[in-house]
Every structure is written in structure tokens, then in C-alpha cells.
N, C-alpha and C. Protein backbone atom coordinates (compact mmCIF):
# COMPACT_ATOMS: atom_id res chain seq x y z
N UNK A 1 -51.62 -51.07 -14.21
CA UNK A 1 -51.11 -49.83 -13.68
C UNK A 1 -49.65 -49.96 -13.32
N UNK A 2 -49.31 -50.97 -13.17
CA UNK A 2 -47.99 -51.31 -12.13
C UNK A 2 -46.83 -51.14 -13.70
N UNK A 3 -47.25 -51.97 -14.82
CA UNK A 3 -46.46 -51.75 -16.00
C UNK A 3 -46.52 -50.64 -16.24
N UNK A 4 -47.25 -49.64 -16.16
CA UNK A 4 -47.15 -48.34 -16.61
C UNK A 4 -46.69 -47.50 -16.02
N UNK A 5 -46.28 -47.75 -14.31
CA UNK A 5 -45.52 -47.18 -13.88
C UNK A 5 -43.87 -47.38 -13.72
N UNK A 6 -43.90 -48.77 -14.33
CA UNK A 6 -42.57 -49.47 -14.20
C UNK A 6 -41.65 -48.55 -15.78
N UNK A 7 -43.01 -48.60 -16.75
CA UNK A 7 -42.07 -48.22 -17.77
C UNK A 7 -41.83 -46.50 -17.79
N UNK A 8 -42.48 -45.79 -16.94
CA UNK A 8 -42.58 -44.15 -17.02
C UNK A 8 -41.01 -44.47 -16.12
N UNK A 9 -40.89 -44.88 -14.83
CA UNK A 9 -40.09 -45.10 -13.86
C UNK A 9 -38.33 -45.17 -15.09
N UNK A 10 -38.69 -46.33 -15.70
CA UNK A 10 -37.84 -47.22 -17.06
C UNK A 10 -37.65 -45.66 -17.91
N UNK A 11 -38.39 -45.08 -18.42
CA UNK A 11 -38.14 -44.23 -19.67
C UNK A 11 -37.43 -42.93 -18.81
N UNK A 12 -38.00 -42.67 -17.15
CA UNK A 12 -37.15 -41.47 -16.70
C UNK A 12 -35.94 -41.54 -16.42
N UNK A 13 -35.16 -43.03 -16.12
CA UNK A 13 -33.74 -43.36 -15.86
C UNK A 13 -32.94 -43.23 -17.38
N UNK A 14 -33.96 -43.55 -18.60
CA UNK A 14 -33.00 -43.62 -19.83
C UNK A 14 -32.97 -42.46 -19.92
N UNK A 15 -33.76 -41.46 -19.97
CA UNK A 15 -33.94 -39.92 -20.17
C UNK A 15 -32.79 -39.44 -19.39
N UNK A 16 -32.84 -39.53 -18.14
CA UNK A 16 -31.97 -38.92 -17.05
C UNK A 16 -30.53 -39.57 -17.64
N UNK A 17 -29.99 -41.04 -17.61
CA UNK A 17 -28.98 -41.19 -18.11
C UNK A 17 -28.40 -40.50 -19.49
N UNK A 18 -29.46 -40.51 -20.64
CA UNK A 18 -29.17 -39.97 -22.13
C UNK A 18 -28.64 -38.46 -21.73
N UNK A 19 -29.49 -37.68 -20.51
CA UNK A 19 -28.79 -36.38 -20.48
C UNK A 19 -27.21 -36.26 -19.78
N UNK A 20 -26.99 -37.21 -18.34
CA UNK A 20 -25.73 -36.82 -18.36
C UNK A 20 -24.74 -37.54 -19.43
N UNK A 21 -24.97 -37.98 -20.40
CA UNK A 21 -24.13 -38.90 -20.66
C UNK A 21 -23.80 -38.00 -22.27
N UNK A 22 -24.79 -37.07 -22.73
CA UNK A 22 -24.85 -36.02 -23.36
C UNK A 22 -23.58 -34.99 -22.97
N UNK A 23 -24.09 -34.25 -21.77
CA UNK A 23 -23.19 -33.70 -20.57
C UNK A 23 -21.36 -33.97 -20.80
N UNK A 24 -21.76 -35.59 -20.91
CA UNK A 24 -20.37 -35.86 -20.32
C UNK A 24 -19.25 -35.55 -21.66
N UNK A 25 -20.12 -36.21 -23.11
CA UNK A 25 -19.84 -36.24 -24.19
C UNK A 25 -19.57 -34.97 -25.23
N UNK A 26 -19.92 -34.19 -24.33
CA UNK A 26 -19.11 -32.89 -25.32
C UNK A 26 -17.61 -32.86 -25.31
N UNK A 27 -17.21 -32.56 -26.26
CA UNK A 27 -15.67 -32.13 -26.20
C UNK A 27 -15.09 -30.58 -26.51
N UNK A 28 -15.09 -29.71 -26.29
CA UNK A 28 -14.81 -28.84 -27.04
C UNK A 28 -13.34 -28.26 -27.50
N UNK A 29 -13.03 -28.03 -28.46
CA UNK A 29 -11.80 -28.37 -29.26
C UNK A 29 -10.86 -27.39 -28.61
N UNK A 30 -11.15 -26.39 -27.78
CA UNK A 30 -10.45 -25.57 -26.90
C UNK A 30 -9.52 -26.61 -26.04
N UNK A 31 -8.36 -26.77 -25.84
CA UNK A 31 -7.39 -27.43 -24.89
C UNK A 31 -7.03 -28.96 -25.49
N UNK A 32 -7.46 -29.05 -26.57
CA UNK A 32 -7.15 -30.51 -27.04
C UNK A 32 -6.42 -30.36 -28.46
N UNK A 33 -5.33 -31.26 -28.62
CA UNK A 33 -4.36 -31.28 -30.23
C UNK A 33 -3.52 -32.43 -30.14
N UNK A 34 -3.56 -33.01 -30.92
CA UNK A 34 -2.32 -34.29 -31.04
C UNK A 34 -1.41 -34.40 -30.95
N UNK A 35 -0.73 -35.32 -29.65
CA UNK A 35 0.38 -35.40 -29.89
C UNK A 35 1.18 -35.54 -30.76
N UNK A 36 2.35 -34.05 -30.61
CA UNK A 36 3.20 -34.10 -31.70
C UNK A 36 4.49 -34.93 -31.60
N UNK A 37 5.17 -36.02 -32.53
CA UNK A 37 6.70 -36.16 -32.13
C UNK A 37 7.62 -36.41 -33.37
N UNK A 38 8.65 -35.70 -33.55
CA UNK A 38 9.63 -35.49 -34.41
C UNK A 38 9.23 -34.83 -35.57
N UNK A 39 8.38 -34.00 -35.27
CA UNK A 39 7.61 -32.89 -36.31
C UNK A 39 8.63 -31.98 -37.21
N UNK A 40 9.33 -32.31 -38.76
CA UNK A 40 10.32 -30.82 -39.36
C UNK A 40 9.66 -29.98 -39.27
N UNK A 41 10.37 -28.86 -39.08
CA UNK A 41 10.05 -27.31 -39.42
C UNK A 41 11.07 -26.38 -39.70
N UNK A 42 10.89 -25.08 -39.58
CA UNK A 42 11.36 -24.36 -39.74
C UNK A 42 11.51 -23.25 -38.63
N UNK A 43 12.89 -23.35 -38.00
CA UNK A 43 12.96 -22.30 -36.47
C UNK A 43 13.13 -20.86 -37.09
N UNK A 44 12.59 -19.78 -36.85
CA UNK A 44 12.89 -18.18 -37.43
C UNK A 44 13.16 -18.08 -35.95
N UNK A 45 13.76 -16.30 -36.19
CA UNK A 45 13.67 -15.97 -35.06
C UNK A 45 12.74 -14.77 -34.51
N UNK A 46 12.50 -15.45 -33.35
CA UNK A 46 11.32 -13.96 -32.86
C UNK A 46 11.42 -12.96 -31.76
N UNK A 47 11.14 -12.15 -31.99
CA UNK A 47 11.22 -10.87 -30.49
C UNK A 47 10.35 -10.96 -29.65
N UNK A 48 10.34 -11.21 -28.38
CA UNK A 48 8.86 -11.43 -27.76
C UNK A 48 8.96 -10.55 -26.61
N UNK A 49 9.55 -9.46 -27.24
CA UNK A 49 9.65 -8.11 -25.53
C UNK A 49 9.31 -6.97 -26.33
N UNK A 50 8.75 -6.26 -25.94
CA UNK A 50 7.84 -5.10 -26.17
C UNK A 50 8.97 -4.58 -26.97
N UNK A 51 8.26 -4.09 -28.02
CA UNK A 51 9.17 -2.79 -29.05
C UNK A 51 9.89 -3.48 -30.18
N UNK A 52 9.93 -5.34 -30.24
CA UNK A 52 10.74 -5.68 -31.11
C UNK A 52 9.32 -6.51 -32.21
N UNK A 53 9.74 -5.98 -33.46
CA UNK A 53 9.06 -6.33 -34.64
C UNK A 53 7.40 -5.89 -34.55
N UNK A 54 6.69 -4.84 -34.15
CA UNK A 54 5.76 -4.43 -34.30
C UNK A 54 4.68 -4.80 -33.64
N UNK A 55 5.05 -6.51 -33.03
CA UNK A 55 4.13 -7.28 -32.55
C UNK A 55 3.38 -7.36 -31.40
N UNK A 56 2.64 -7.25 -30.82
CA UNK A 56 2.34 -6.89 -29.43
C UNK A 56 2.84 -8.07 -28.80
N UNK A 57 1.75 -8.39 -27.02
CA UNK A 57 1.87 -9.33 -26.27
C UNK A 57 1.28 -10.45 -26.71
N UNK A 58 2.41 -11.97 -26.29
CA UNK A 58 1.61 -13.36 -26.59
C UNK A 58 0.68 -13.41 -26.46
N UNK A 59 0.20 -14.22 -27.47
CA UNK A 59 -1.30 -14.35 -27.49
C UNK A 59 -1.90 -15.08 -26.31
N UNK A 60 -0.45 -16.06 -26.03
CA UNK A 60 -0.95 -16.90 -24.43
C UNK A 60 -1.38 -16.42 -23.36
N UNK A 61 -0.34 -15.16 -22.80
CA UNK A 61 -0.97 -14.53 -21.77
C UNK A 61 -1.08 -13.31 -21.84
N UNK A 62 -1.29 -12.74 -22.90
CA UNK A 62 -1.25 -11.40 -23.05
C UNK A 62 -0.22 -10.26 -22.89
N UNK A 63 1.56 -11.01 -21.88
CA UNK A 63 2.13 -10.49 -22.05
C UNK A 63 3.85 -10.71 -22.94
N UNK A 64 4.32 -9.70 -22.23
CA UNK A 64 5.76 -9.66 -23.26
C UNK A 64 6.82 -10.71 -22.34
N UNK A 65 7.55 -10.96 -23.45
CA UNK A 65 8.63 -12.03 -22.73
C UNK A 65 10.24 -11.51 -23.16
N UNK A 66 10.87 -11.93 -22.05
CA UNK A 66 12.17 -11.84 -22.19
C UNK A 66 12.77 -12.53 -23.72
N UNK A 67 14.01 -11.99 -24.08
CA UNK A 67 14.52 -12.61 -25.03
C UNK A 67 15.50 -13.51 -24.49
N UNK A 68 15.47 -13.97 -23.27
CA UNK A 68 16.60 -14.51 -22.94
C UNK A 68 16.02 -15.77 -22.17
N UNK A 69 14.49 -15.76 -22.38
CA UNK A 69 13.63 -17.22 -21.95
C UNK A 69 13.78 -17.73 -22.96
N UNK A 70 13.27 -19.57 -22.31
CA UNK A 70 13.17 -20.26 -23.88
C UNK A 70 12.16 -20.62 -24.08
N UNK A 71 11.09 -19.85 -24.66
CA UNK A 71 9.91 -19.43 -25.46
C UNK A 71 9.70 -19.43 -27.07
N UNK A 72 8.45 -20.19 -27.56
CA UNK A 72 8.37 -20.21 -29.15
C UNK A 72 6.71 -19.23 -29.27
N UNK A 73 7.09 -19.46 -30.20
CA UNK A 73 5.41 -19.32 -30.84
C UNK A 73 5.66 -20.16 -31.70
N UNK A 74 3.95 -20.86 -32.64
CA UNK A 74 4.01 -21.67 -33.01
C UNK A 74 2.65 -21.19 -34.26
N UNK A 75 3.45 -21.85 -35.30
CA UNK A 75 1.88 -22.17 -36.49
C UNK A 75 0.99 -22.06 -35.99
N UNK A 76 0.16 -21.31 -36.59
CA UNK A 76 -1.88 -21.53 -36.29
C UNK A 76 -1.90 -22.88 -36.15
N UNK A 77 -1.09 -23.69 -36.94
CA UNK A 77 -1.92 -25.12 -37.09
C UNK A 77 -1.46 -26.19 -35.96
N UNK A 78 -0.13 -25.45 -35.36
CA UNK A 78 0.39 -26.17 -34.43
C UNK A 78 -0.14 -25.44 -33.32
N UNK A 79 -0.57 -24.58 -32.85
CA UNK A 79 -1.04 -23.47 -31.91
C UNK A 79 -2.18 -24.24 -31.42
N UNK A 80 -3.10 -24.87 -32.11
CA UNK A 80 -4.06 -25.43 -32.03
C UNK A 80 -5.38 -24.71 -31.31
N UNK A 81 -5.28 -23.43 -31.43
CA UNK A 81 -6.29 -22.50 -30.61
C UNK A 81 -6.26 -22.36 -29.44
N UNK A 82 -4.61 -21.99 -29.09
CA UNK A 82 -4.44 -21.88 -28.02
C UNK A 82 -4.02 -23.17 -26.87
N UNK A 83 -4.74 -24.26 -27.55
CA UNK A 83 -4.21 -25.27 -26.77
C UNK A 83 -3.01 -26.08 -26.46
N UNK A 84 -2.04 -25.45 -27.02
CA UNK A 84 -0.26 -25.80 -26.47
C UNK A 84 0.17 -25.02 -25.79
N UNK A 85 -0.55 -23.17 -25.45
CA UNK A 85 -0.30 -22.32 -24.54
C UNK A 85 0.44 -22.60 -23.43
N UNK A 86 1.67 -22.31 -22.44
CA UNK A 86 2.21 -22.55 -21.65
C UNK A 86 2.86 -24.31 -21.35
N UNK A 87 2.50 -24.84 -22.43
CA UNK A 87 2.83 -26.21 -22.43
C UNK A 87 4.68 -26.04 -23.24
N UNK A 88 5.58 -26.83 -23.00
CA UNK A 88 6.95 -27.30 -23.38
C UNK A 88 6.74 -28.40 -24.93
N UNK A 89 7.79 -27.84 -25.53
CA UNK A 89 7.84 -28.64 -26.67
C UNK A 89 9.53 -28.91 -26.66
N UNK A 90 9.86 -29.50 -27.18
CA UNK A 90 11.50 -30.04 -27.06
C UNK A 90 11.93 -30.13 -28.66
N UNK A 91 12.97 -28.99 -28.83
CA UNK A 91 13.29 -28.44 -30.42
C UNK A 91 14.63 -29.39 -30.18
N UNK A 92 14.85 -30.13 -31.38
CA UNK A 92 16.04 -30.77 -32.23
C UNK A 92 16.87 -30.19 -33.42
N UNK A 93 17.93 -30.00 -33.05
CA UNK A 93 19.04 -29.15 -34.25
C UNK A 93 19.08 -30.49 -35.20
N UNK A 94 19.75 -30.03 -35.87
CA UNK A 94 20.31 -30.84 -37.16
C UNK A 94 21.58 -32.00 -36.58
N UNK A 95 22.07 -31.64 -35.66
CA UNK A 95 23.11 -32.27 -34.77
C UNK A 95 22.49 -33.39 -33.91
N UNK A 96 21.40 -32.75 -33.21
CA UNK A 96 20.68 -33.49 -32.39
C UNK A 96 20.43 -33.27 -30.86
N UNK A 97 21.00 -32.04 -31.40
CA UNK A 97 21.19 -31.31 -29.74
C UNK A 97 19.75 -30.88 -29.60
N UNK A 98 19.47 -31.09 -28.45
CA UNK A 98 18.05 -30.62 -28.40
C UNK A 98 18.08 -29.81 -26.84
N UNK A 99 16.65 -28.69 -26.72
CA UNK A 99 15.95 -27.98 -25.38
C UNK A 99 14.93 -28.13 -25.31
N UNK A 100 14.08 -27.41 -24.50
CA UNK A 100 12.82 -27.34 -24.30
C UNK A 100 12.56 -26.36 -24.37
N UNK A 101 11.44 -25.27 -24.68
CA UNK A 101 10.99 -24.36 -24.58
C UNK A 101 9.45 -24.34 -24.35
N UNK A 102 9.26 -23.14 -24.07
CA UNK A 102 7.66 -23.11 -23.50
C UNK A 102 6.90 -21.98 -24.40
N UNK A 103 5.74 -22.74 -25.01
CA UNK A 103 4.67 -21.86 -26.02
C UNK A 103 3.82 -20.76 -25.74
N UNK A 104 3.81 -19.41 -25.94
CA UNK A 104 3.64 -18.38 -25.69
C UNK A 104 2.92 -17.48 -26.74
N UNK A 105 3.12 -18.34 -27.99
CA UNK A 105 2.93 -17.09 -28.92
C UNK A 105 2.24 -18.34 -30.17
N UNK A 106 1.26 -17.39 -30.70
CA UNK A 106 1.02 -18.02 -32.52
C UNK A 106 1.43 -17.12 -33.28
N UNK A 107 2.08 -17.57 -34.26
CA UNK A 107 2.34 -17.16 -35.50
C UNK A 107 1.67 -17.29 -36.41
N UNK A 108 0.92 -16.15 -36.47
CA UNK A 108 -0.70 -16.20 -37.60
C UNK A 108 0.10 -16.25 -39.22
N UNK A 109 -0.36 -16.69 -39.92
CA UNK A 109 -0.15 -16.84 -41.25
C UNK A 109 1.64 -17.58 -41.52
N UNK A 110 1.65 -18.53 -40.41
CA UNK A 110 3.29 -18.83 -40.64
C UNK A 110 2.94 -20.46 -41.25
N UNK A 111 3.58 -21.24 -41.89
CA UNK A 111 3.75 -22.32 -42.26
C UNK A 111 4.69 -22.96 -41.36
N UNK A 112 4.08 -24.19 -41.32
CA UNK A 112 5.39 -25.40 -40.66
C UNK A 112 6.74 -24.72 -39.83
N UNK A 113 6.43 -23.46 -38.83
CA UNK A 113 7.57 -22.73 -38.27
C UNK A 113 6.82 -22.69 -36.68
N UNK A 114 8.14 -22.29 -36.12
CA UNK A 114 8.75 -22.75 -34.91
C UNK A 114 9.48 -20.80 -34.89
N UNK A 115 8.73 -19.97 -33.88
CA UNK A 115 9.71 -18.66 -34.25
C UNK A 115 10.22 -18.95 -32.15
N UNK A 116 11.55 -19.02 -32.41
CA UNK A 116 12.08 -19.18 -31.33
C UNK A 116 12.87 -17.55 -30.83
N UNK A 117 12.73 -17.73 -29.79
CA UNK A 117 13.60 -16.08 -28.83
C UNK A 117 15.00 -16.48 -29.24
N UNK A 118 15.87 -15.33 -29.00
CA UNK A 118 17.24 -15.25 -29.43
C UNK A 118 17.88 -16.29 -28.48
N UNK A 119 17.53 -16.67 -26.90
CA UNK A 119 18.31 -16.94 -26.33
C UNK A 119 17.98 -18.15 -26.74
N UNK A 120 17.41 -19.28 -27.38
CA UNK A 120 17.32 -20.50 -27.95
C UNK A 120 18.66 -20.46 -28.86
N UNK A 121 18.34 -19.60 -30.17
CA UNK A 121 19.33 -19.43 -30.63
C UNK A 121 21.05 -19.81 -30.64
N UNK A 122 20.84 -18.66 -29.74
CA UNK A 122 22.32 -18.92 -28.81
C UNK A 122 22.58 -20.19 -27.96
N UNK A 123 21.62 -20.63 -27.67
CA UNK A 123 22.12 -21.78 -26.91
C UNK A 123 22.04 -23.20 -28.01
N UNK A 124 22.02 -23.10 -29.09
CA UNK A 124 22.04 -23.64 -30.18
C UNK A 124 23.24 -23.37 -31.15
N UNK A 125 24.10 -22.39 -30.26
CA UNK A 125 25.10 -21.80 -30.90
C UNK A 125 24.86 -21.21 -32.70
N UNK A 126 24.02 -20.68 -32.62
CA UNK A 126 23.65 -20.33 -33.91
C UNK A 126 23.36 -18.96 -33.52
N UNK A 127 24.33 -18.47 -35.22
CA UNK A 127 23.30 -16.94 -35.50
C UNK A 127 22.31 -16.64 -36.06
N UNK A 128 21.73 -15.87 -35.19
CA UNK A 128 20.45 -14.97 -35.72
C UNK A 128 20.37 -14.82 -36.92
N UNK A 129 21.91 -14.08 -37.83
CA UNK A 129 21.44 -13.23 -38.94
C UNK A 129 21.00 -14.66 -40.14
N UNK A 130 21.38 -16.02 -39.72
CA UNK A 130 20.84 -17.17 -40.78
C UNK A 130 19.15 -16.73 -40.98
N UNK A 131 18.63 -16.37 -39.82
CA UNK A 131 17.19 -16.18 -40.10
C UNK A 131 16.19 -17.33 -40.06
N UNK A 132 16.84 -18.70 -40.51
CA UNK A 132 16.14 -19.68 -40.32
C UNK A 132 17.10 -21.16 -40.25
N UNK A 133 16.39 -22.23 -39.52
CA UNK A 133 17.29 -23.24 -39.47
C UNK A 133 16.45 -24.12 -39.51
N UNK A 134 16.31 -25.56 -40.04
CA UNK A 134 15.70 -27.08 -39.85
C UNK A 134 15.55 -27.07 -38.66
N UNK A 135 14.76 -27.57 -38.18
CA UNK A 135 14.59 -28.33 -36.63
C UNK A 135 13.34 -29.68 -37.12
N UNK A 136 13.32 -30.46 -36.06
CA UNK A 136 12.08 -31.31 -35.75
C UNK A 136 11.99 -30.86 -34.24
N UNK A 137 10.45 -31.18 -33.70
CA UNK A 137 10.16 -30.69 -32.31
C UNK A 137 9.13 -31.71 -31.95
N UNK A 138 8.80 -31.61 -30.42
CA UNK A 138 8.17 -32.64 -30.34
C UNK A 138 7.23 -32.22 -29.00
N UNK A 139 6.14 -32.31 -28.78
CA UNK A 139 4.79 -32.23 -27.54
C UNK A 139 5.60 -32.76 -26.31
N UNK A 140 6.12 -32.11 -24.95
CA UNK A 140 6.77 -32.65 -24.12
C UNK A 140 5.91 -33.11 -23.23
N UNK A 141 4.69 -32.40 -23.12
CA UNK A 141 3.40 -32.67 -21.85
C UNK A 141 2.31 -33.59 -22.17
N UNK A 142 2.43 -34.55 -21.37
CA UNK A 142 1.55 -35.52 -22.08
C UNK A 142 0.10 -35.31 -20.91
């Protein structure tokens, strides 16, 4: 009797452990993406205040942003479903001058791009009407 209670006793601790340990072992792909560093792309530029280019509010928080923050949106593929939302990435010119900006927006159907607000731009001393420039960028929040 005593073995048979030792092993019910034995099989309810593996049971009980197998479940939190189940528990613990989910991951779900919401809030998780690889660190990125010295990633090329391609910077466009984007409007992220109500009324410019058709587009509504970031997808991050639902609303509109100044053009004079330093805010991107980013590739679906870099977006990672949301999980770089409000996180800093640090954009590199061709020079090497680099900022930081903070992720706000996906750019559905964009390739290997980086759509940065005007005031990046400008503080990159670059014009707008180029439309696009090289950069590499890199995951600032670890």
C-alpha cells in the first residue's frame, strides 16, 4: 500500500510540475523580435499628423504624431507585430551621423524601409524632395 501511495504521491508532483512548467513555456510571438544592429535600408519620408498622405493613426497607439518628433514606422518584417512599438531604434546616414527615433507606425507592404517624419530629415540635413536615402539602423532597447 505504502508503494502505491508513494508513486500516486510521485506521479501528482510530475503532473503538477509538467503543468507549471507547460505554463511557464509558452512564448507568444507578440512582444518578441531580434535584435537588430547595423541593418541597410531604405529611409522614405512619412507624414504621421492627421491629413498627410491618406493614412490614418499609428498603428502603435492609435494616434497621430507630430512631424517635428523623431518617429519611424517600420517594415511588416521589422514591425515584428507590433513588437518594436514605442521602442527607439538609432538611424545611421551615409556620413555616420546618427539619432534615435521612436517606432510608431508599420509600413504594410514596404520592403527593407525605414519611413521617417520630416523632422529626422532635417536634422539629417537632407531634403525631403530626394524621397529616399541609404541608412543602416539598429534596436536601441535591449
Amino acid at each position: 500500500m505504502a508503494s502505491t501511495t508513494n508513486a500516486a504521491v510521485i506521479f501528482c508532483v510530475v503532473l503538477v510540475f509538467l503543468q507549471v512548467s507547460c505554463v511557464f513555456s509558452r512564448h507568444p510571438t507578440e512582444g518578441k523580435f531580434e535584435l537588430r544592429q547595423n541593418v541597410p535600408a531604405v529611409m522614405t519620408v512619412n507624414g504621421f499628423q492627421e491629413g498627410e498622405g491618406g493614412g490614418g493613426p499609428a498603428s502603435c497607439d492609435g494616434q497621430y504624431h507630430s512631424d517635428d518628433e523623431f518617429v519611424v514606422s517600420l517594415s511588416s518584417e521589422w514591425y515584428a507585430g507590433g513588437a518594436r512599438c514605442g521602442r527607439s531604434i538609432r538611424i545611421v546616414d551615409f556620413t555616420n551621423l546618427g539619432m534615435n527615433a521612436k517606432v510608431v507606425d508599420e509600413c504594410a507592404g514596404c520592403d527593407n524601409e525605414v519611413g521617417a517624419s520630416s523632422h529626422i530629415w532635417k536634422n539629417f540635413n537632407l531634403d525631403t524632395s530626394q524621397g529616399e536615402v541609404n541608412i543602416r539602423w539598429s534596436d536601441l532597447d535591449f
